[in-house]
N, C-alpha and C. Protein backbone atom coordinates (compact mmCIF):
# COMPACT_ATOMS: atom_id res chain seq x y z
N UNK A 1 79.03 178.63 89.00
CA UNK A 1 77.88 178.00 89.62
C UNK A 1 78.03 176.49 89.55
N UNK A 2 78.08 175.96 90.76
CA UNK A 2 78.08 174.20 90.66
C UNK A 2 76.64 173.80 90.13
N UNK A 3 77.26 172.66 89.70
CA UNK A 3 75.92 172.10 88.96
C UNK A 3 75.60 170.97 89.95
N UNK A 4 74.64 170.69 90.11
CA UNK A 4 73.98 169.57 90.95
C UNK A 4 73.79 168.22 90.37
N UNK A 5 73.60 166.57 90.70
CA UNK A 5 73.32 165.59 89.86
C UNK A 5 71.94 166.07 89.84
N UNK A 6 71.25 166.31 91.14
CA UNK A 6 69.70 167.27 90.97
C UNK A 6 69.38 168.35 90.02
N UNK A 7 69.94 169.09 88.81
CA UNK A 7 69.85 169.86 88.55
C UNK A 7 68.51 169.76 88.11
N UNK A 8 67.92 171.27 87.34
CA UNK A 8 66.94 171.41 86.91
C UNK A 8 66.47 170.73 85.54
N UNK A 9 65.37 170.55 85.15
CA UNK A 9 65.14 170.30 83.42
C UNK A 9 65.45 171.54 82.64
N UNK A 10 66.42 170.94 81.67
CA UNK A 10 66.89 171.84 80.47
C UNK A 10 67.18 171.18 79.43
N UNK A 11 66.65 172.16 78.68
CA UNK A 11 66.76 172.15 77.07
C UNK A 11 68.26 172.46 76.28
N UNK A 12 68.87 173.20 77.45
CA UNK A 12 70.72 173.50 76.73
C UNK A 12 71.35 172.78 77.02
N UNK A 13 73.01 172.56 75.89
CA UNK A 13 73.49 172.23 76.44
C UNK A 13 74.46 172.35 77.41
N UNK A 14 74.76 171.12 78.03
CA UNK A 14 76.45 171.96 78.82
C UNK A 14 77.37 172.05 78.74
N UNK A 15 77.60 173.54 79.07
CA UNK A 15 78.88 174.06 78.68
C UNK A 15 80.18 173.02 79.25
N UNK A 16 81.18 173.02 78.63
CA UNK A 16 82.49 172.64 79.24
C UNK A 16 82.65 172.95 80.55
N UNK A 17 82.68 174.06 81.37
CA UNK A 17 82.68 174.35 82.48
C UNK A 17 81.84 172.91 83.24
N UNK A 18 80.28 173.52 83.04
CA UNK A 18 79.25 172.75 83.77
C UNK A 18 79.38 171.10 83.61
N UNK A 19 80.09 170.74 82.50
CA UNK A 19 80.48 169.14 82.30
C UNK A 19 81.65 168.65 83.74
N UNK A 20 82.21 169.80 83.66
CA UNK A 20 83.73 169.58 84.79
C UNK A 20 83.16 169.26 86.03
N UNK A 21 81.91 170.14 86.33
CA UNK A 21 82.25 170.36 87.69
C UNK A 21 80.91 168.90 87.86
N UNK A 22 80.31 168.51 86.95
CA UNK A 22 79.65 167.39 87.09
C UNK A 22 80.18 166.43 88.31
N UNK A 23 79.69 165.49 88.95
CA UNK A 23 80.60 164.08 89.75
C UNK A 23 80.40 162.91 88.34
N UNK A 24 81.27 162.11 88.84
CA UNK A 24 81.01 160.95 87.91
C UNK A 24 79.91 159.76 87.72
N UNK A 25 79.46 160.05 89.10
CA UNK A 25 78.10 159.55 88.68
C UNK A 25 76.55 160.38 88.57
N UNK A 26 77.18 161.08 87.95
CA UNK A 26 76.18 161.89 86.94
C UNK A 26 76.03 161.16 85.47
N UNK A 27 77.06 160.37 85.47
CA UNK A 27 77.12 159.90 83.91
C UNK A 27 76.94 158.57 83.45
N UNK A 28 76.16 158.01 82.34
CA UNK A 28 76.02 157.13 82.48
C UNK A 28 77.39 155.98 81.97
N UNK A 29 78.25 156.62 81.15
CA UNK A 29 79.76 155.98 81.50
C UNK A 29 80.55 156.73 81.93
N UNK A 30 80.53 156.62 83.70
CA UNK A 30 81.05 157.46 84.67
C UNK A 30 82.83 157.05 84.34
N UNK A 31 83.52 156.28 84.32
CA UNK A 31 84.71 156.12 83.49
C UNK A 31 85.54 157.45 82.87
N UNK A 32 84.55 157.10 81.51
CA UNK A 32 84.91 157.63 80.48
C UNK A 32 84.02 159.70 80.53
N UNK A 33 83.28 159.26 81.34
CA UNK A 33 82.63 160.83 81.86
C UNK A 33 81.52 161.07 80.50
N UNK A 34 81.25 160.07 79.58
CA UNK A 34 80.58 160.14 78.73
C UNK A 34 79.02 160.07 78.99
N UNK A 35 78.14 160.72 78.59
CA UNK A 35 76.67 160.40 78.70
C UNK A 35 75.89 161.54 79.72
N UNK A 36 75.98 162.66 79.90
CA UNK A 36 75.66 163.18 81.33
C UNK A 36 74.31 163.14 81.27
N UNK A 37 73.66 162.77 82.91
CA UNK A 37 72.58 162.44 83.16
C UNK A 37 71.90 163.11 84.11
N UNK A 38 71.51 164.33 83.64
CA UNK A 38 71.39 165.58 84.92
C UNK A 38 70.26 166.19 84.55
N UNK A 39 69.64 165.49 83.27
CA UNK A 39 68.30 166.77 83.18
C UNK A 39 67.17 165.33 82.38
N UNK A 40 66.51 165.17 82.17
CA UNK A 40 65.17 164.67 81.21
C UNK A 40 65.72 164.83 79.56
N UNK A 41 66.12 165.64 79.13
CA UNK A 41 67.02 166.21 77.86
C UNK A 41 67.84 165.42 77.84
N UNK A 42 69.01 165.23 78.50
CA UNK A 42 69.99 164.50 78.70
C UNK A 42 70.17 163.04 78.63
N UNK A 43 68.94 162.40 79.11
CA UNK A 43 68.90 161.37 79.48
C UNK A 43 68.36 160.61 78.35
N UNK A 44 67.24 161.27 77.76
CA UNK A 44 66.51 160.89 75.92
C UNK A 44 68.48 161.63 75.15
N UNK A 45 68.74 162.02 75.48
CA UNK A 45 69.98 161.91 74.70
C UNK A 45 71.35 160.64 74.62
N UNK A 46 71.08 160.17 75.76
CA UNK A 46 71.84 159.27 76.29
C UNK A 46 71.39 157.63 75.30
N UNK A 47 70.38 157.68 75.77
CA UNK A 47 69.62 156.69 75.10
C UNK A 47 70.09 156.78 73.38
N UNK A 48 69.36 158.13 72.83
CA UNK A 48 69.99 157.82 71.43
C UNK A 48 71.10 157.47 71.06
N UNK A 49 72.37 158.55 72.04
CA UNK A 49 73.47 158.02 71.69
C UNK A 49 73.92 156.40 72.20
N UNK A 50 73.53 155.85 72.71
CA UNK A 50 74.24 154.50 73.46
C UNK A 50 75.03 153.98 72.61
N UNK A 51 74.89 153.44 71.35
CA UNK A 51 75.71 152.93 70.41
C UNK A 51 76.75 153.74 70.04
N UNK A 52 76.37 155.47 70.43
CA UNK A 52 77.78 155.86 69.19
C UNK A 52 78.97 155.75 70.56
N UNK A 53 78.66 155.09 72.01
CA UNK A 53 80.13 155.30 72.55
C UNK A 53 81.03 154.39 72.17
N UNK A 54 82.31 154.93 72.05
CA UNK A 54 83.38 153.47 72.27
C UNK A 54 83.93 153.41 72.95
N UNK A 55 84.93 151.99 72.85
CA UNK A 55 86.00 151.65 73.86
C UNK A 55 85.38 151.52 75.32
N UNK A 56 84.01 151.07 75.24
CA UNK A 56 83.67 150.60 76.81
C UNK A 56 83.26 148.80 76.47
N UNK A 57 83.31 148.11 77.58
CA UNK A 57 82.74 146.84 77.67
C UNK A 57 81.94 146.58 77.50
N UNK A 58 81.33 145.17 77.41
CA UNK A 58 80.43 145.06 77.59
C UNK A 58 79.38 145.17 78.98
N UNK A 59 80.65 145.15 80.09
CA UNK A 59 80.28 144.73 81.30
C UNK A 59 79.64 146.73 81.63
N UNK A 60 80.79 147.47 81.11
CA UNK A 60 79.96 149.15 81.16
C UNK A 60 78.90 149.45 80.58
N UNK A 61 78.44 149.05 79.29
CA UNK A 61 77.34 148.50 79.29
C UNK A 61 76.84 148.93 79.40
N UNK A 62 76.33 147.45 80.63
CA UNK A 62 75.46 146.98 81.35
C UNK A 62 75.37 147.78 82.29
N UNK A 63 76.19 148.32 83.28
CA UNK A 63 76.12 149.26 84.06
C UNK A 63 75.57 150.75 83.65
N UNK A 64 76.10 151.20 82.28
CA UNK A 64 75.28 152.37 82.05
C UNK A 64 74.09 152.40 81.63
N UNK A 65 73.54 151.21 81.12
CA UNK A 65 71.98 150.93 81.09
C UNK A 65 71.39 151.31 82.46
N UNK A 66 72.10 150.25 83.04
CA UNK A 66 70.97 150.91 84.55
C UNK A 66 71.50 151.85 84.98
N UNK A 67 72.02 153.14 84.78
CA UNK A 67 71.96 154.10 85.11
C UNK A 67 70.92 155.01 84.40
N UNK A 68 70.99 154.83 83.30
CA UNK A 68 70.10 155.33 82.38
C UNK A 68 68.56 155.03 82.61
N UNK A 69 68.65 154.04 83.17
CA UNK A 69 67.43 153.40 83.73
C UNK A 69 66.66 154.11 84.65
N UNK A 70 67.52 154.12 85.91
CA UNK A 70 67.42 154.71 86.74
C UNK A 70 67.16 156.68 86.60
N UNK A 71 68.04 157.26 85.64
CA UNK A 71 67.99 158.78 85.26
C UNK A 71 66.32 158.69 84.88
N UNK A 72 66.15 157.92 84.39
CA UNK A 72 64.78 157.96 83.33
C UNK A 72 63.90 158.10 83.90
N UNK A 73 63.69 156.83 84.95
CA UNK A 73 62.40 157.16 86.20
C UNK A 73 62.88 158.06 86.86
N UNK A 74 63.71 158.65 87.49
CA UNK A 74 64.47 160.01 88.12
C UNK A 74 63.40 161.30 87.42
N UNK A 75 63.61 161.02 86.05
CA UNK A 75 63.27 162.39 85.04
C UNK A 75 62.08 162.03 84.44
N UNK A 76 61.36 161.03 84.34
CA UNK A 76 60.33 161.02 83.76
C UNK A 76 60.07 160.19 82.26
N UNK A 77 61.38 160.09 82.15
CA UNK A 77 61.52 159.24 80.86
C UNK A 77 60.79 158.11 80.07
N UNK A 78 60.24 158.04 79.39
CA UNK A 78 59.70 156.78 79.19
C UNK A 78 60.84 156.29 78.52
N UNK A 79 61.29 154.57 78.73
CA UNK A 79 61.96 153.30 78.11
C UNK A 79 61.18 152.56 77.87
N UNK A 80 61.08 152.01 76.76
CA UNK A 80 60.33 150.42 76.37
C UNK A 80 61.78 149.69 76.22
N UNK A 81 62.91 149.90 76.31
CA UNK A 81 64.07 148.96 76.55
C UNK A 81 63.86 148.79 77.72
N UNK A 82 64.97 147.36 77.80
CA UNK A 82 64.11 146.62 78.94
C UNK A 82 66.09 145.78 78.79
N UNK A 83 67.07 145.88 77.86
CA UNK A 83 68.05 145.24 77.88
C UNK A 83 68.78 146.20 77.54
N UNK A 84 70.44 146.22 77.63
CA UNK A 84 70.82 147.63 76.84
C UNK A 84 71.36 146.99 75.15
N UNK A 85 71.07 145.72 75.27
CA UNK A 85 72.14 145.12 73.93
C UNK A 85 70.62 145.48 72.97
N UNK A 86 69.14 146.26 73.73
CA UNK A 86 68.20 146.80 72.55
C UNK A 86 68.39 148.17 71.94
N UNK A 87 69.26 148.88 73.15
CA UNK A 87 70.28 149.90 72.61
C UNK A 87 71.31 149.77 71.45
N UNK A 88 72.13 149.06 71.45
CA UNK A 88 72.98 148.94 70.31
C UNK A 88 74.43 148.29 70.97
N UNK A 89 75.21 148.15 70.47
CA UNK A 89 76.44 147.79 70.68
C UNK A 89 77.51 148.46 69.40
N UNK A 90 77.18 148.45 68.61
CA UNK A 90 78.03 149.14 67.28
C UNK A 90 77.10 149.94 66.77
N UNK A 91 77.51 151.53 66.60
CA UNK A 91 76.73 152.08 66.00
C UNK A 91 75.88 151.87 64.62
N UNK A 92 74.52 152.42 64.64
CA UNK A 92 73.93 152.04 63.72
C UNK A 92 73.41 153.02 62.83
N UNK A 93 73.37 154.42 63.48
CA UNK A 93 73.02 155.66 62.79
C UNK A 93 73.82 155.50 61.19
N UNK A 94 73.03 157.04 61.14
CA UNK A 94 73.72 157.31 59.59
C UNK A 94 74.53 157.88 59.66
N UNK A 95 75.21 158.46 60.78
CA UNK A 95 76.45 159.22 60.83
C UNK A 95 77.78 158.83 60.20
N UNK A 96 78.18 159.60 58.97
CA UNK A 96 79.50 159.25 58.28
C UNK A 96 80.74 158.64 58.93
N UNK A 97 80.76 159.56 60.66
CA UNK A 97 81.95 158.81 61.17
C UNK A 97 81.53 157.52 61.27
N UNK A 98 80.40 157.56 61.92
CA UNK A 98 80.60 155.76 62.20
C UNK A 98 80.47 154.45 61.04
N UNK A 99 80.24 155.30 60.05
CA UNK A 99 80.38 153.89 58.99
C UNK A 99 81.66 153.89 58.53
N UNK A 100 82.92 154.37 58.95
CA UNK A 100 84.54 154.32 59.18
C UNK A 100 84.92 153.16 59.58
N UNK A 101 84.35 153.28 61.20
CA UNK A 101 84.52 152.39 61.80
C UNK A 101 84.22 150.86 61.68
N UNK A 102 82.84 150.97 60.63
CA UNK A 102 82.20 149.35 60.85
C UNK A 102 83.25 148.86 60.01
């Protein structure tokens, strides 16, 4: 079953399959195919993760902010970000991998 950038709101996630057949701008680092932005779920996921991606620019970013931006009013999202550098730039969670990295 193809998945649509329209798809429905869901609570699961997606499978490997359903990631593939995604387009790339479904994502908010269409690049790297990282972030998929296809449901309301997805998109409050995107947001949390912003900091844990790497190896993108600054200039991707900026670009996947406003995609994210854009998914959000798409889905309903509320943002009180308003920049993506209020997102993060180096992860900040408590996640073990990323205090490796700092």
């Amino acid at each position: 079953m193809a998945i649509s950038h329209q798809s429905h709101e869901s609570s699961h996630p997606l499978s490997t399959e359903d990631r593939e057949q995604l387009p790339n701008s479904t994502y908010a680092f269409p690049r790297q195919r990282k972030e998929p932005l296809n449901d309301a779920s997805h998109v409050r996921n995107a947001i949390a993760r912003f900091d844990q991606v790497k190896g993108v620019s600054d200039e991707e970013r900026e670009q996947a902010f406003h995609h994210i931006q854009t998914a959000a009013k798409k889905f309903g999202v509320e943002m009180t970000e308003t920049n993506w550098k209020q997102l993060g730039r180096k992860p900040h969670t408590a996640n073990a991998e990323n205090r490796k990295s700092t």
